[in-house]
PDB file of N, CA and C in Angstrom:
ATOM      1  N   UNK A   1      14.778   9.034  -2.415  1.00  0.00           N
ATOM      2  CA  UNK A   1      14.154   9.281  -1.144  1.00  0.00           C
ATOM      3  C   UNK A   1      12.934   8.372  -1.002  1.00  0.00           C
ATOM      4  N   UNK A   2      12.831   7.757  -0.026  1.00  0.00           N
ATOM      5  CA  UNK A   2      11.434   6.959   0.570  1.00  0.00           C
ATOM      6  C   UNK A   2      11.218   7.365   1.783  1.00  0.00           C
ATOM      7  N   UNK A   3       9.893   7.196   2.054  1.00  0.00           N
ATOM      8  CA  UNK A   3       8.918   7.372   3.759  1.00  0.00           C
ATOM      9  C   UNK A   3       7.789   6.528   3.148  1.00  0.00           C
ATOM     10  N   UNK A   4       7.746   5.594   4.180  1.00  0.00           N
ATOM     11  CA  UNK A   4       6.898   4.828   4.920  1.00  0.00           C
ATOM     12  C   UNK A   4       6.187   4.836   6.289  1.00  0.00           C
ATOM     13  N   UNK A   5       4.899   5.098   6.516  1.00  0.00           N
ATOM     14  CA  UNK A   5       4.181   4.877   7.620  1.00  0.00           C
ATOM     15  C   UNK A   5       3.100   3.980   7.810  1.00  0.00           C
ATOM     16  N   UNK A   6       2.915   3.735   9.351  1.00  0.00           N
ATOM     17  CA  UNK A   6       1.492   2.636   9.277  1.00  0.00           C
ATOM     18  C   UNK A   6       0.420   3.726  10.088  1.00  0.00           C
ATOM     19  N   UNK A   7      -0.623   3.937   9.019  1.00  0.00           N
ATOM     20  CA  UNK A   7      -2.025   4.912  10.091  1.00  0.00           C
ATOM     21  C   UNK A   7      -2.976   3.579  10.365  1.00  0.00           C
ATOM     22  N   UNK A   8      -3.262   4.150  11.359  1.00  0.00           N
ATOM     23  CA  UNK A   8      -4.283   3.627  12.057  1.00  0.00           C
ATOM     24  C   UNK A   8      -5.852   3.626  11.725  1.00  0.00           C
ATOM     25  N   UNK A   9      -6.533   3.305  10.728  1.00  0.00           N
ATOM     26  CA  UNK A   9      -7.584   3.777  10.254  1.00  0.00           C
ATOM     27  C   UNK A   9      -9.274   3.074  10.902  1.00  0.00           C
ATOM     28  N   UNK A  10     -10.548   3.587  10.957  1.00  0.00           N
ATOM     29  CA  UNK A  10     -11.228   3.512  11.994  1.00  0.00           C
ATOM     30  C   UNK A  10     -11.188   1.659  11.304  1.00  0.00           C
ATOM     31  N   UNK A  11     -11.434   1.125   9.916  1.00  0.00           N
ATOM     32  CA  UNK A  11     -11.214  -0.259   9.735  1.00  0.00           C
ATOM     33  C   UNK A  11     -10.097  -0.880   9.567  1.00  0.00           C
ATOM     34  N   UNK A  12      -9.010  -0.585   9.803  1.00  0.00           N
ATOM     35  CA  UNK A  12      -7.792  -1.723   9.676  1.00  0.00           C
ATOM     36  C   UNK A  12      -6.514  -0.406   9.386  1.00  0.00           C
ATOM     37  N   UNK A  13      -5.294  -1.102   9.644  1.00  0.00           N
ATOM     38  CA  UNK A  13      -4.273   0.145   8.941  1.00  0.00           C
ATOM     39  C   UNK A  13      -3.679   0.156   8.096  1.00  0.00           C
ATOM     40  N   UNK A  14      -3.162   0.878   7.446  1.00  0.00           N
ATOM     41  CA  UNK A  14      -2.695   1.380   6.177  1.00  0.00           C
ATOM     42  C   UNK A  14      -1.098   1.939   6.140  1.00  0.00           C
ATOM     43  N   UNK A  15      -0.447   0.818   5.246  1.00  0.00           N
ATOM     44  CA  UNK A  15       0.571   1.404   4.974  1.00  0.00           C
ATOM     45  C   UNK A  15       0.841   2.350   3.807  1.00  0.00           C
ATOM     46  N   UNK A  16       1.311   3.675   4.218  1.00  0.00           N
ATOM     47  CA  UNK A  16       1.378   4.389   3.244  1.00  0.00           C
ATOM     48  C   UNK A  16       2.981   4.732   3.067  1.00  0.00           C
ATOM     49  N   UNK A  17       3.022   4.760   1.044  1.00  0.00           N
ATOM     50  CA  UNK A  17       4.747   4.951   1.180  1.00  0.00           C
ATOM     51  C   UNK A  17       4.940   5.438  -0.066  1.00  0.00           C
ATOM     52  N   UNK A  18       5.666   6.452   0.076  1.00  0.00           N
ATOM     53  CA  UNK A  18       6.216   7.382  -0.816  1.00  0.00           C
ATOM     54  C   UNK A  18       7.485   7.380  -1.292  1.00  0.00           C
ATOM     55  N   UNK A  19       7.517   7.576  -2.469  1.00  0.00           N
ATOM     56  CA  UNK A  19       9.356   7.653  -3.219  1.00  0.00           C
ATOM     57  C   UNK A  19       9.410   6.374  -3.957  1.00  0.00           C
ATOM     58  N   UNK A  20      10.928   6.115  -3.807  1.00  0.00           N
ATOM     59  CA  UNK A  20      11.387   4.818  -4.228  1.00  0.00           C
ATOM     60  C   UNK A  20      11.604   4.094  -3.204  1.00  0.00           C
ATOM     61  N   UNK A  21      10.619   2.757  -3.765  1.00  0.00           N
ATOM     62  CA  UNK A  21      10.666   1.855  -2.955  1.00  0.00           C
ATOM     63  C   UNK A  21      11.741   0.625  -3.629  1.00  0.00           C
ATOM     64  N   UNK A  22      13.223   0.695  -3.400  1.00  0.00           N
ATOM     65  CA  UNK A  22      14.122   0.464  -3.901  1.00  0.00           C
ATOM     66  C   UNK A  22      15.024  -0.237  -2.223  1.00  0.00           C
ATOM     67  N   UNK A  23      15.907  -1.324  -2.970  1.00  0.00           N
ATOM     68  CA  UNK A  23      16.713  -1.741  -1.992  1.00  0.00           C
ATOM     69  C   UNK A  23      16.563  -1.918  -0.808  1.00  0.00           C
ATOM     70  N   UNK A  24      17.603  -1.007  -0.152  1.00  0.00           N
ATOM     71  CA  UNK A  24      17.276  -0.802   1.837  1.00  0.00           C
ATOM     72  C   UNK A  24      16.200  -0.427   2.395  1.00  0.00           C
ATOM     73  N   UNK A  25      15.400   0.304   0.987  1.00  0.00           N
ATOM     74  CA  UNK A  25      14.030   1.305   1.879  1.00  0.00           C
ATOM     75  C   UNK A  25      12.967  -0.216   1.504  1.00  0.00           C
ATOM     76  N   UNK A  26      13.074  -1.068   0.929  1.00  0.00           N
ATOM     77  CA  UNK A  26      12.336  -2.077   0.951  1.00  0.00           C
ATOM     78  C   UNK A  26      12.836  -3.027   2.171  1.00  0.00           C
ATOM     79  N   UNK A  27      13.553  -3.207   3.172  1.00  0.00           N
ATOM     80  CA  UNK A  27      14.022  -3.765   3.506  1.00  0.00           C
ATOM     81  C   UNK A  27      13.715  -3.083   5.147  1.00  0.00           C
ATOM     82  N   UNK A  28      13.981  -1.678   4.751  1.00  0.00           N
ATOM     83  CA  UNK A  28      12.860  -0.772   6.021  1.00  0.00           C
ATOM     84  C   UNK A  28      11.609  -1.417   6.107  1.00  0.00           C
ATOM     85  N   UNK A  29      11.053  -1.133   4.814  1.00  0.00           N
ATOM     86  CA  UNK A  29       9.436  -0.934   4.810  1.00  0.00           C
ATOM     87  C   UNK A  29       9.033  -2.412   5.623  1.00  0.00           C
ATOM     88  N   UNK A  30       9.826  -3.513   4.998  1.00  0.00           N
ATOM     89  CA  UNK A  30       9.286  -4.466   5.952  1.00  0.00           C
ATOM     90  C   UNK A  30       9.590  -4.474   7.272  1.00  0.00           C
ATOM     91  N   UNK A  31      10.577  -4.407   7.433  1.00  0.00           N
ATOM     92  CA  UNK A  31      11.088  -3.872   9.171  1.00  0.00           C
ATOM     93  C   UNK A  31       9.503  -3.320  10.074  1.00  0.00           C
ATOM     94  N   UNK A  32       9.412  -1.921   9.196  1.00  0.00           N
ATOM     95  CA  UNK A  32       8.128  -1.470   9.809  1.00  0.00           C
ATOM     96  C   UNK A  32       6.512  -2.427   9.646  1.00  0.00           C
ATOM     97  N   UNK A  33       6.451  -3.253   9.188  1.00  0.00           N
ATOM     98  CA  UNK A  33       5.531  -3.493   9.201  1.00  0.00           C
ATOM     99  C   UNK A  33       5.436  -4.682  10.385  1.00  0.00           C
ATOM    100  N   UNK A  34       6.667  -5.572   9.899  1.00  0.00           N
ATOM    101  CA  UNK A  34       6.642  -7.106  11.129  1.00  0.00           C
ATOM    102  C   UNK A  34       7.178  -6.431  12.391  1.00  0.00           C
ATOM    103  N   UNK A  35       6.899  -5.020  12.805  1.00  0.00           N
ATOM    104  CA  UNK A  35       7.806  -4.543  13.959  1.00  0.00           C
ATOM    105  C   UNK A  35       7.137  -5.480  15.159  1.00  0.00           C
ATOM    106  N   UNK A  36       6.294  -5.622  15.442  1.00  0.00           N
ATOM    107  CA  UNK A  36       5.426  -6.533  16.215  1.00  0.00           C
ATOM    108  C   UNK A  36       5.303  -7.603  15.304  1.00  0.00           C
ATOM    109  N   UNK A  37       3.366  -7.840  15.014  1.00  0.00           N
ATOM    110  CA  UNK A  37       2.751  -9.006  14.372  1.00  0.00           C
ATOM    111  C   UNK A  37       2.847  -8.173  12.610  1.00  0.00           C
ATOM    112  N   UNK A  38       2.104  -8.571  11.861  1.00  0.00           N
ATOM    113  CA  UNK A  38       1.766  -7.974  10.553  1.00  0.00           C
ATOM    114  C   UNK A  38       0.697  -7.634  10.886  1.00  0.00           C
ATOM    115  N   UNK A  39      -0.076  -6.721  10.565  1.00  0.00           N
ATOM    116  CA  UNK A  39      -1.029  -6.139  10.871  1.00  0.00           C
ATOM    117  C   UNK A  39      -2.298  -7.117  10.171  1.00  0.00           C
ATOM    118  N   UNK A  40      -3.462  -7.331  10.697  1.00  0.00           N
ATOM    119  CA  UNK A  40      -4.375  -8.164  10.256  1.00  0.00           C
ATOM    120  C   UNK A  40      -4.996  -6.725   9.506  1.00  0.00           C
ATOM    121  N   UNK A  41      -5.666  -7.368   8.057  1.00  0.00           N
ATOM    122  CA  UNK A  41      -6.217  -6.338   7.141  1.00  0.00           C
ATOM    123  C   UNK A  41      -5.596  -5.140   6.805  1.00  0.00           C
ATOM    124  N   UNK A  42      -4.397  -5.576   6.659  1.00  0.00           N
ATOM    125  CA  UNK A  42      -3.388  -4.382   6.088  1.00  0.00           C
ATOM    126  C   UNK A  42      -3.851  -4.066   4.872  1.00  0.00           C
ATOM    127  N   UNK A  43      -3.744  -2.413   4.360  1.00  0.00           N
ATOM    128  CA  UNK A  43      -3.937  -1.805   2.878  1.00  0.00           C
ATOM    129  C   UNK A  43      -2.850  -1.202   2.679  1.00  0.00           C
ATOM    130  N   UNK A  44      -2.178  -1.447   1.814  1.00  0.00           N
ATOM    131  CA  UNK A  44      -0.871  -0.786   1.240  1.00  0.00           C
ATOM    132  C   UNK A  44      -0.940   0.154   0.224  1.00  0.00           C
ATOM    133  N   UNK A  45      -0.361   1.848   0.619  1.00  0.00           N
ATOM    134  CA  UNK A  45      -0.737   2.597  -0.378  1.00  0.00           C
ATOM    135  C   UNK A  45       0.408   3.112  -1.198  1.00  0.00           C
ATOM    136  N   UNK A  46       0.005   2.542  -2.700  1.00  0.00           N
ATOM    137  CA  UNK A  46       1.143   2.901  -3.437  1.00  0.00           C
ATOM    138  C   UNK A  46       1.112   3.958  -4.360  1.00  0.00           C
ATOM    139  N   UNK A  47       0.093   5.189  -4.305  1.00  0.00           N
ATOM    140  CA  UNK A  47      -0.245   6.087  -4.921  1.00  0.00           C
ATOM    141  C   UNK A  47       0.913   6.982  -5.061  1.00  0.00           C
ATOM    142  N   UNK A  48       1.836   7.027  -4.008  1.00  0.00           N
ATOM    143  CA  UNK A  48       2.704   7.930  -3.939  1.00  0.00           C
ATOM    144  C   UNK A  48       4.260   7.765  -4.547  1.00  0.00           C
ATOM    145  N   UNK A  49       4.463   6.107  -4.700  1.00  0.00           N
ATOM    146  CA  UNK A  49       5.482   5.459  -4.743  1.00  0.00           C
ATOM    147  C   UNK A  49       6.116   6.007  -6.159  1.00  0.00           C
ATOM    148  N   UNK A  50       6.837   6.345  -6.633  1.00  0.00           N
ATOM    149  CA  UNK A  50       7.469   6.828  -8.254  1.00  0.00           C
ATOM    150  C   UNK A  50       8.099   5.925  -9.029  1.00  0.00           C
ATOM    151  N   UNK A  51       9.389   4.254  -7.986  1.00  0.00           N
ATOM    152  CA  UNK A  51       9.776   3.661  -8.402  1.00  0.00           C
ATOM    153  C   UNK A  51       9.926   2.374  -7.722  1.00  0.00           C
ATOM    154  N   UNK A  52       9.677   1.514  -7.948  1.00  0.00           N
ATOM    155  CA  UNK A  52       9.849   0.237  -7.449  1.00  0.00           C
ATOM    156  C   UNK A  52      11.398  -0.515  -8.155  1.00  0.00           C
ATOM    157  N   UNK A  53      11.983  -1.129  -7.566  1.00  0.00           N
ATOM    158  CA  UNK A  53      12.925  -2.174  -7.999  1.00  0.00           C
ATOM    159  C   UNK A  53      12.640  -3.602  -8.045  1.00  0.00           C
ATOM    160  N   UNK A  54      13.363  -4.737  -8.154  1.00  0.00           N
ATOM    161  CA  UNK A  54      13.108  -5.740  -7.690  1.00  0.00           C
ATOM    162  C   UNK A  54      13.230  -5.833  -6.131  1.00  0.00           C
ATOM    163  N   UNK A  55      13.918  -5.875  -4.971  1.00  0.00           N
ATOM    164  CA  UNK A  55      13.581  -5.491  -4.315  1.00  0.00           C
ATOM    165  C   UNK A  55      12.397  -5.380  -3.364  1.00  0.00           C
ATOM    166  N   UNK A  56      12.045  -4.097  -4.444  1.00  0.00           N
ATOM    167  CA  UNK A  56      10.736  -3.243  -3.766  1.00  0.00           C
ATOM    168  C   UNK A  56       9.414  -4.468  -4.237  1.00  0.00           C
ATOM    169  N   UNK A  57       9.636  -5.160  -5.356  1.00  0.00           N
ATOM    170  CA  UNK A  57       8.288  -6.277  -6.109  1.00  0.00           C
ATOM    171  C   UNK A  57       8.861  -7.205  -4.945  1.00  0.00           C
ATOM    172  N   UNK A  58       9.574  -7.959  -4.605  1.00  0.00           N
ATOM    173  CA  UNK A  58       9.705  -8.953  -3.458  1.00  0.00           C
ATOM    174  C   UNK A  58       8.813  -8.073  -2.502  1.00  0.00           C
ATOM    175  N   UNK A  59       8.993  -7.389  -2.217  1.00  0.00           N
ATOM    176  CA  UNK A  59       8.749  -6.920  -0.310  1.00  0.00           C
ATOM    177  C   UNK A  59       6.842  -6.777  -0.671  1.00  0.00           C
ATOM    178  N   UNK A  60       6.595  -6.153  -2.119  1.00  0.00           N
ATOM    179  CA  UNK A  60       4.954  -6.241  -2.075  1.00  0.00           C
ATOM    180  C   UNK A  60       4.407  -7.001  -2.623  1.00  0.00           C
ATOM    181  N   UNK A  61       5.189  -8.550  -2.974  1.00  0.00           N
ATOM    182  CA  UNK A  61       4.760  -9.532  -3.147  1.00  0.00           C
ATOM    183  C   UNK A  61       4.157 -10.614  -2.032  1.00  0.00           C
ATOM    184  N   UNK A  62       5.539  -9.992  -1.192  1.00  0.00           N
ATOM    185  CA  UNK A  62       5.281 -10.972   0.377  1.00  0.00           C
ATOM    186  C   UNK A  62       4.242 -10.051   1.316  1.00  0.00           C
ATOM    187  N   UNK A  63       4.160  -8.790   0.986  1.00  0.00           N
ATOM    188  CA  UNK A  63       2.444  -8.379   1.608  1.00  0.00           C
ATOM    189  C   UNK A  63       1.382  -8.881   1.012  1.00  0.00           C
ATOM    190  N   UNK A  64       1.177  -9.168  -0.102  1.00  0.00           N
ATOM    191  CA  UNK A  64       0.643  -9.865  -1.190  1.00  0.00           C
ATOM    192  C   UNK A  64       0.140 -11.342  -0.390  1.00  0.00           C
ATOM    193  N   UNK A  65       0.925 -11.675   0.057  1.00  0.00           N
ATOM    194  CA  UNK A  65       1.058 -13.285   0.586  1.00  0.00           C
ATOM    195  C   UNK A  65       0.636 -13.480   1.672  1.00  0.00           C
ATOM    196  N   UNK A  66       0.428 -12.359   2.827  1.00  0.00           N
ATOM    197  CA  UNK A  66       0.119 -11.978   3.702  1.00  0.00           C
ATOM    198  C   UNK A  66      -0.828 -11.528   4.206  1.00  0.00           C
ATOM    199  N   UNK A  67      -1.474 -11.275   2.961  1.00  0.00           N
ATOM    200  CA  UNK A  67      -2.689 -10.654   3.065  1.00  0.00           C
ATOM    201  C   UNK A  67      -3.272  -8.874   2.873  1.00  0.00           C
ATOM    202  N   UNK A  68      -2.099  -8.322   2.542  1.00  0.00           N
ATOM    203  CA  UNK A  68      -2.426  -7.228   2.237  1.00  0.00           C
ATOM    204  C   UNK A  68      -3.162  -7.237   0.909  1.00  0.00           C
ATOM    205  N   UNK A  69      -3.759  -5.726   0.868  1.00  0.00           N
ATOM    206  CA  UNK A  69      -4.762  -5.770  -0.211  1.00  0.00           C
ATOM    207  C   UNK A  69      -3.967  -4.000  -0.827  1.00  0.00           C
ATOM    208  N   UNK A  70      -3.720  -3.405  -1.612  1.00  0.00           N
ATOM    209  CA  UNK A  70      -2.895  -2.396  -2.483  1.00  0.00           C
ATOM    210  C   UNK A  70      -4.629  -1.271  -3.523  1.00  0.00           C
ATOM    211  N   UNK A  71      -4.197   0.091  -2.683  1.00  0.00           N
ATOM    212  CA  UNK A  71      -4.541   0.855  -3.562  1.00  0.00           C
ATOM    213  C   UNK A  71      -3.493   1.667  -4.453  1.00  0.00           C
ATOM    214  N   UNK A  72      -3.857   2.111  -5.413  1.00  0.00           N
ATOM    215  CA  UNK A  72      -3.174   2.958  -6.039  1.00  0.00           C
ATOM    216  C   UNK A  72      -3.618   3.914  -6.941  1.00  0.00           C
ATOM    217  N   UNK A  73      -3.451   5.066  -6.684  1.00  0.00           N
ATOM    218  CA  UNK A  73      -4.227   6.395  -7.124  1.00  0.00           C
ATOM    219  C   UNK A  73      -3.261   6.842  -8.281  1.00  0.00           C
ATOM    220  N   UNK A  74      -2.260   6.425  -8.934  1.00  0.00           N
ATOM    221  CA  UNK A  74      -1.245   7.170  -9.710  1.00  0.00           C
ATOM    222  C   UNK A  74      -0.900   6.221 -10.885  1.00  0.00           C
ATOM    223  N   UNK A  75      -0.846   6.483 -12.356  1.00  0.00           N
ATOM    224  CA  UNK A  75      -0.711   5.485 -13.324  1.00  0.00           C
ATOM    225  C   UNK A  75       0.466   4.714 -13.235  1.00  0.00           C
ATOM    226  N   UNK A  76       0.935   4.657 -12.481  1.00  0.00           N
ATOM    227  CA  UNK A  76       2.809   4.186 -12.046  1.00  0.00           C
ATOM    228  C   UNK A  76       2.304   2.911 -10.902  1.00  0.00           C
ATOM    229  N   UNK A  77       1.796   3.757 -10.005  1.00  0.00           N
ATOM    230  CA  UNK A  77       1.238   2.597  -8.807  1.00  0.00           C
ATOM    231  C   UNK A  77       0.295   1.222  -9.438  1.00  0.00           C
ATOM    232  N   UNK A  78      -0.791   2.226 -10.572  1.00  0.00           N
ATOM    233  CA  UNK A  78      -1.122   1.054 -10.880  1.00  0.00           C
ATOM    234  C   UNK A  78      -0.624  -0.098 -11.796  1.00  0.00           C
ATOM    235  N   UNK A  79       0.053   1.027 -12.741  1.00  0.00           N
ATOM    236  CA  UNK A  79       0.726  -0.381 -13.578  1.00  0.00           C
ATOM    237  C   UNK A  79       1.551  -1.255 -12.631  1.00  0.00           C
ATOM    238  N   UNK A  80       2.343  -1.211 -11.719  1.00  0.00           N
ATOM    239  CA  UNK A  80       2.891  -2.139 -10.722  1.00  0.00           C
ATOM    240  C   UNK A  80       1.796  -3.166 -10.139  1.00  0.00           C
ATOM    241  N   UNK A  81       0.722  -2.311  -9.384  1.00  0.00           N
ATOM    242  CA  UNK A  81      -0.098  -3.689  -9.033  1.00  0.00           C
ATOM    243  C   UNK A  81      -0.859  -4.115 -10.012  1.00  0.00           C
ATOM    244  N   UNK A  82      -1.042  -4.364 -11.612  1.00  0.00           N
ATOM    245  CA  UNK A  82      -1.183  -4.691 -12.388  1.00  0.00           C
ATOM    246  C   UNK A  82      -0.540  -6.188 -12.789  1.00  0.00           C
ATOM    247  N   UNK A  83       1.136  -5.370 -13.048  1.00  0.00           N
ATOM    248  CA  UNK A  83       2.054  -6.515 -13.431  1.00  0.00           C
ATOM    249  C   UNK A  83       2.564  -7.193 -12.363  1.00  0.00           C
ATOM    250  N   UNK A  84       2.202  -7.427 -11.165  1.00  0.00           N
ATOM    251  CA  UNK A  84       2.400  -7.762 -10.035  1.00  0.00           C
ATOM    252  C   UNK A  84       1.325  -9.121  -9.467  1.00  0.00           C
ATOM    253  N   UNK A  85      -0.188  -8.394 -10.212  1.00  0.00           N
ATOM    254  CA  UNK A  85      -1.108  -8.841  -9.750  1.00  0.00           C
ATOM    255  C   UNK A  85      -1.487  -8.974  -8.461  1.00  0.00           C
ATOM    256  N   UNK A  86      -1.194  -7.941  -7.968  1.00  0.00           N
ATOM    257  CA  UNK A  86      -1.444  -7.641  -6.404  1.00  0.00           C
ATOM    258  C   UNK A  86      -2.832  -7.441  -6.270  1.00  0.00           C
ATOM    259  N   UNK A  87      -3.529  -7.543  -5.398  1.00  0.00           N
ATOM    260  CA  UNK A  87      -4.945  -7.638  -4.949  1.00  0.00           C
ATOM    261  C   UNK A  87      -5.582  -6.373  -4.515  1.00  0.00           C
ATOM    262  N   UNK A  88      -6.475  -5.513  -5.469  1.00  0.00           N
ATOM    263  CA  UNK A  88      -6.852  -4.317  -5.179  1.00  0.00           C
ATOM    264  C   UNK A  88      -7.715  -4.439  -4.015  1.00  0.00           C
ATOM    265  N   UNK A  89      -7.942  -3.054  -3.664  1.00  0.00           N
ATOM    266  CA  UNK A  89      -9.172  -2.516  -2.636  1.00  0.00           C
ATOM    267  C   UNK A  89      -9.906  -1.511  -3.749  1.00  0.00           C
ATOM    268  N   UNK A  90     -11.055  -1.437  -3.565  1.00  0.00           N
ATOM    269  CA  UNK A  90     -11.883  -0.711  -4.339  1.00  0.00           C
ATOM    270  C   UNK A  90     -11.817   0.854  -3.198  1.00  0.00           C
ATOM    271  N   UNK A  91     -12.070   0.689  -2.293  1.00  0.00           N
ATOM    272  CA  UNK A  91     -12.008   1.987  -1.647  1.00  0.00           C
ATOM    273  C   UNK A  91     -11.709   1.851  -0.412  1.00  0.00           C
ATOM    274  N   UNK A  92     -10.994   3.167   0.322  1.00  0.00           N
ATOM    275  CA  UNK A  92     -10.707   3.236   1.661  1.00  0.00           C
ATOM    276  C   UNK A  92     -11.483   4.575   2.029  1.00  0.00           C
ATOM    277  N   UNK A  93     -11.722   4.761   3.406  1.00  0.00           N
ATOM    278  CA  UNK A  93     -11.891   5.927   4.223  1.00  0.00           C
ATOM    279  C   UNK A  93     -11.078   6.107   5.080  1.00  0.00           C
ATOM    280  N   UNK A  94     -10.374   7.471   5.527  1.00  0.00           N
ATOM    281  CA  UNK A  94      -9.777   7.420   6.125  1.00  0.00           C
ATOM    282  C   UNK A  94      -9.964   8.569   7.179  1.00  0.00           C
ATOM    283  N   UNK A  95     -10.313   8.342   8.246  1.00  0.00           N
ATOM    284  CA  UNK A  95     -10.606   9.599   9.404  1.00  0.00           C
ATOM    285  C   UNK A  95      -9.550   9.683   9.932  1.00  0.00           C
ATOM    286  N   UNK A  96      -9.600  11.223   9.877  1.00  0.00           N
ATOM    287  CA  UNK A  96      -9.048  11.990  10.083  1.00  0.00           C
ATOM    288  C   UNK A  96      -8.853  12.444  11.769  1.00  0.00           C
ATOM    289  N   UNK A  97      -8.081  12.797  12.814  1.00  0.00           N
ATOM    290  CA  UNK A  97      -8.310  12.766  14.316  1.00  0.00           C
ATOM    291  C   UNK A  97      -8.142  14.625  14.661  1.00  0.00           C
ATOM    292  N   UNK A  98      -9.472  14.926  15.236  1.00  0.00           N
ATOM    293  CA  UNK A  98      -9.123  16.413  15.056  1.00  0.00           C
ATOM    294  C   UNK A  98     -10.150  17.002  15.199  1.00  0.00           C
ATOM    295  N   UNK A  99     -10.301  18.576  15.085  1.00  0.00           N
ATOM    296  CA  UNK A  99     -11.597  19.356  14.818  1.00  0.00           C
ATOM    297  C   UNK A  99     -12.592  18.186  13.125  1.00  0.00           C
ATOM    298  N   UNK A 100     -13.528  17.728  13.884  1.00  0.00           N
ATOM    299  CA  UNK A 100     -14.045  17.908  12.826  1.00  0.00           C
ATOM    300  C   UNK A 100     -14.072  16.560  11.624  1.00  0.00           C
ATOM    301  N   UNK A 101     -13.344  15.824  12.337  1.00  0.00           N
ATOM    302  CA  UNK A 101     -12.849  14.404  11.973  1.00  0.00           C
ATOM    303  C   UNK A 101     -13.415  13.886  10.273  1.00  0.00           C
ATOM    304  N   UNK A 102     -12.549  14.894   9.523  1.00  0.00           N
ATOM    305  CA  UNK A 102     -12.958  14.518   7.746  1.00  0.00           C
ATOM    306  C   UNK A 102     -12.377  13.476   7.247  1.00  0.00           C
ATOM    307  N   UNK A 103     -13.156  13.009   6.203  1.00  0.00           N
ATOM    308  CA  UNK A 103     -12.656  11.845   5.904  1.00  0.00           C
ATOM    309  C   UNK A 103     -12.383  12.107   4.165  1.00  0.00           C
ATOM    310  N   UNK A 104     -11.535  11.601   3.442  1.00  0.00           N
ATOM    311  CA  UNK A 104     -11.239  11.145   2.748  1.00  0.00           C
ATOM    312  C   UNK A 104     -11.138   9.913   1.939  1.00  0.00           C
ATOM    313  N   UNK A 105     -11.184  10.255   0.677  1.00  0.00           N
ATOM    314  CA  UNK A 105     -11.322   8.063  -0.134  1.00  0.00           C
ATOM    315  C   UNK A 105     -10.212   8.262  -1.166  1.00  0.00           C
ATOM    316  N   UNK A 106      -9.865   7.287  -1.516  1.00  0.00           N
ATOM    317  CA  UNK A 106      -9.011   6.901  -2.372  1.00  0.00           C
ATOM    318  C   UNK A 106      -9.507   5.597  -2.677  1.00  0.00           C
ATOM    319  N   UNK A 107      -9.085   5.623  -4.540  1.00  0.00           N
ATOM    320  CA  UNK A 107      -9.849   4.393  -5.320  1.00  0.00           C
ATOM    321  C   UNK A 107      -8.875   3.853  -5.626  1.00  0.00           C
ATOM    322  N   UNK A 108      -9.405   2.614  -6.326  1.00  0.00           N
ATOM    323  CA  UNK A 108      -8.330   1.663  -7.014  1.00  0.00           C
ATOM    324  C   UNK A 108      -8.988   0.934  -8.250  1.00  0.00           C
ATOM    325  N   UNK A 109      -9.241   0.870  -9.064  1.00  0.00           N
ATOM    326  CA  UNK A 109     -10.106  -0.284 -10.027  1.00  0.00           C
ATOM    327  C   UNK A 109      -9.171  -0.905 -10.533  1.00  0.00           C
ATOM    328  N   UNK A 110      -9.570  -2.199 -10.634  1.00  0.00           N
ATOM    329  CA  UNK A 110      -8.613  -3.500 -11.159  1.00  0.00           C
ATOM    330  C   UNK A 110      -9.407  -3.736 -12.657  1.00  0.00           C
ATOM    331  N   UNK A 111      -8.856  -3.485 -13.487  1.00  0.00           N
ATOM    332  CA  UNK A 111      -9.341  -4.093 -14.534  1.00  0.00           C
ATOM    333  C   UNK A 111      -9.649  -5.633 -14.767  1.00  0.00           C
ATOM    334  N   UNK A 112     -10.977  -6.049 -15.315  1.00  0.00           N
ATOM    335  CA  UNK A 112     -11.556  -7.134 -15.462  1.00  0.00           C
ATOM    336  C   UNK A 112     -10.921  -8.086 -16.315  1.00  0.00           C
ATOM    337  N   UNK A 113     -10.348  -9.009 -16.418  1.00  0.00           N
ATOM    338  CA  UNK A 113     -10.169 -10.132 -17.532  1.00  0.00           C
ATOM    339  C   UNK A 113     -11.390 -11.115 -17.868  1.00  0.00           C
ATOM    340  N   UNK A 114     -11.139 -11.032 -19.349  1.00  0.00           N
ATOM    341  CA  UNK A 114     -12.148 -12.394 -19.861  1.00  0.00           C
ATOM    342  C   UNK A 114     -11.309 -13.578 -19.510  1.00  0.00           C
ATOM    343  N   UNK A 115     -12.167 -14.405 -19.219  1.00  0.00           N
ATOM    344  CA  UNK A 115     -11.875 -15.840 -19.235  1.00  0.00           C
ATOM    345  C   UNK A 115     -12.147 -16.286 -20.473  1.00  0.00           C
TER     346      UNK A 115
END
């Protein structure tokens, strides 16, 4: 099972996507994103994701290329944008539309290499 959405966040939007991001649902996920333009300052959230394929490393390689930037809240998400070398975000906010408009963060830390 996969779901993919794009929120609208008060700085840029966010793709968020859950499950396996495998085969056809990689093949969705881009669908949804070039549905128009690519979104300028896209964040891709892979906190939720359980499995990637090859596939699924093409499709967040070419966000990668594009300019997306990848959080990931889950030791799975991160080892992917790890061995991927996908380009973290240190933090997002995300408001909420409603009574009361709460916000939420989600982290990402990229571990440092020596040169």
């Amino acid at each position: 099972m996969f779901r993919a959405e794009i929120r609208w966040l008060e700085n840029g939007p966010i793709l968020k996507m859950e499950g396996k991001l495998a085969d056809d649902w990689a093949k969705q996920a881009r669908d949804l994103v070039t549905k128009d333009l690519v979104p300028k300052g896209l964040v891709v959230d892979l906190t939720e994701v359980s499995y990637v394929d090859s596939a699924g490393e093409q499709l967040l390689k070419w966000l990668a290329s594009v300019g997306a930037v990848f959080v990931a809240g889950s030791v799975y998400a991160f080892a992917v944008c790890d061995r991927l070398r996908l380009p973290p975000v240190k933090s997002i906010t995300e408001r909420r539309h409603g009574r009361g408009s709460k916000k939420s963060s989600m982290n990402y830390s990229h571990p440092v290499e020596a040169i």
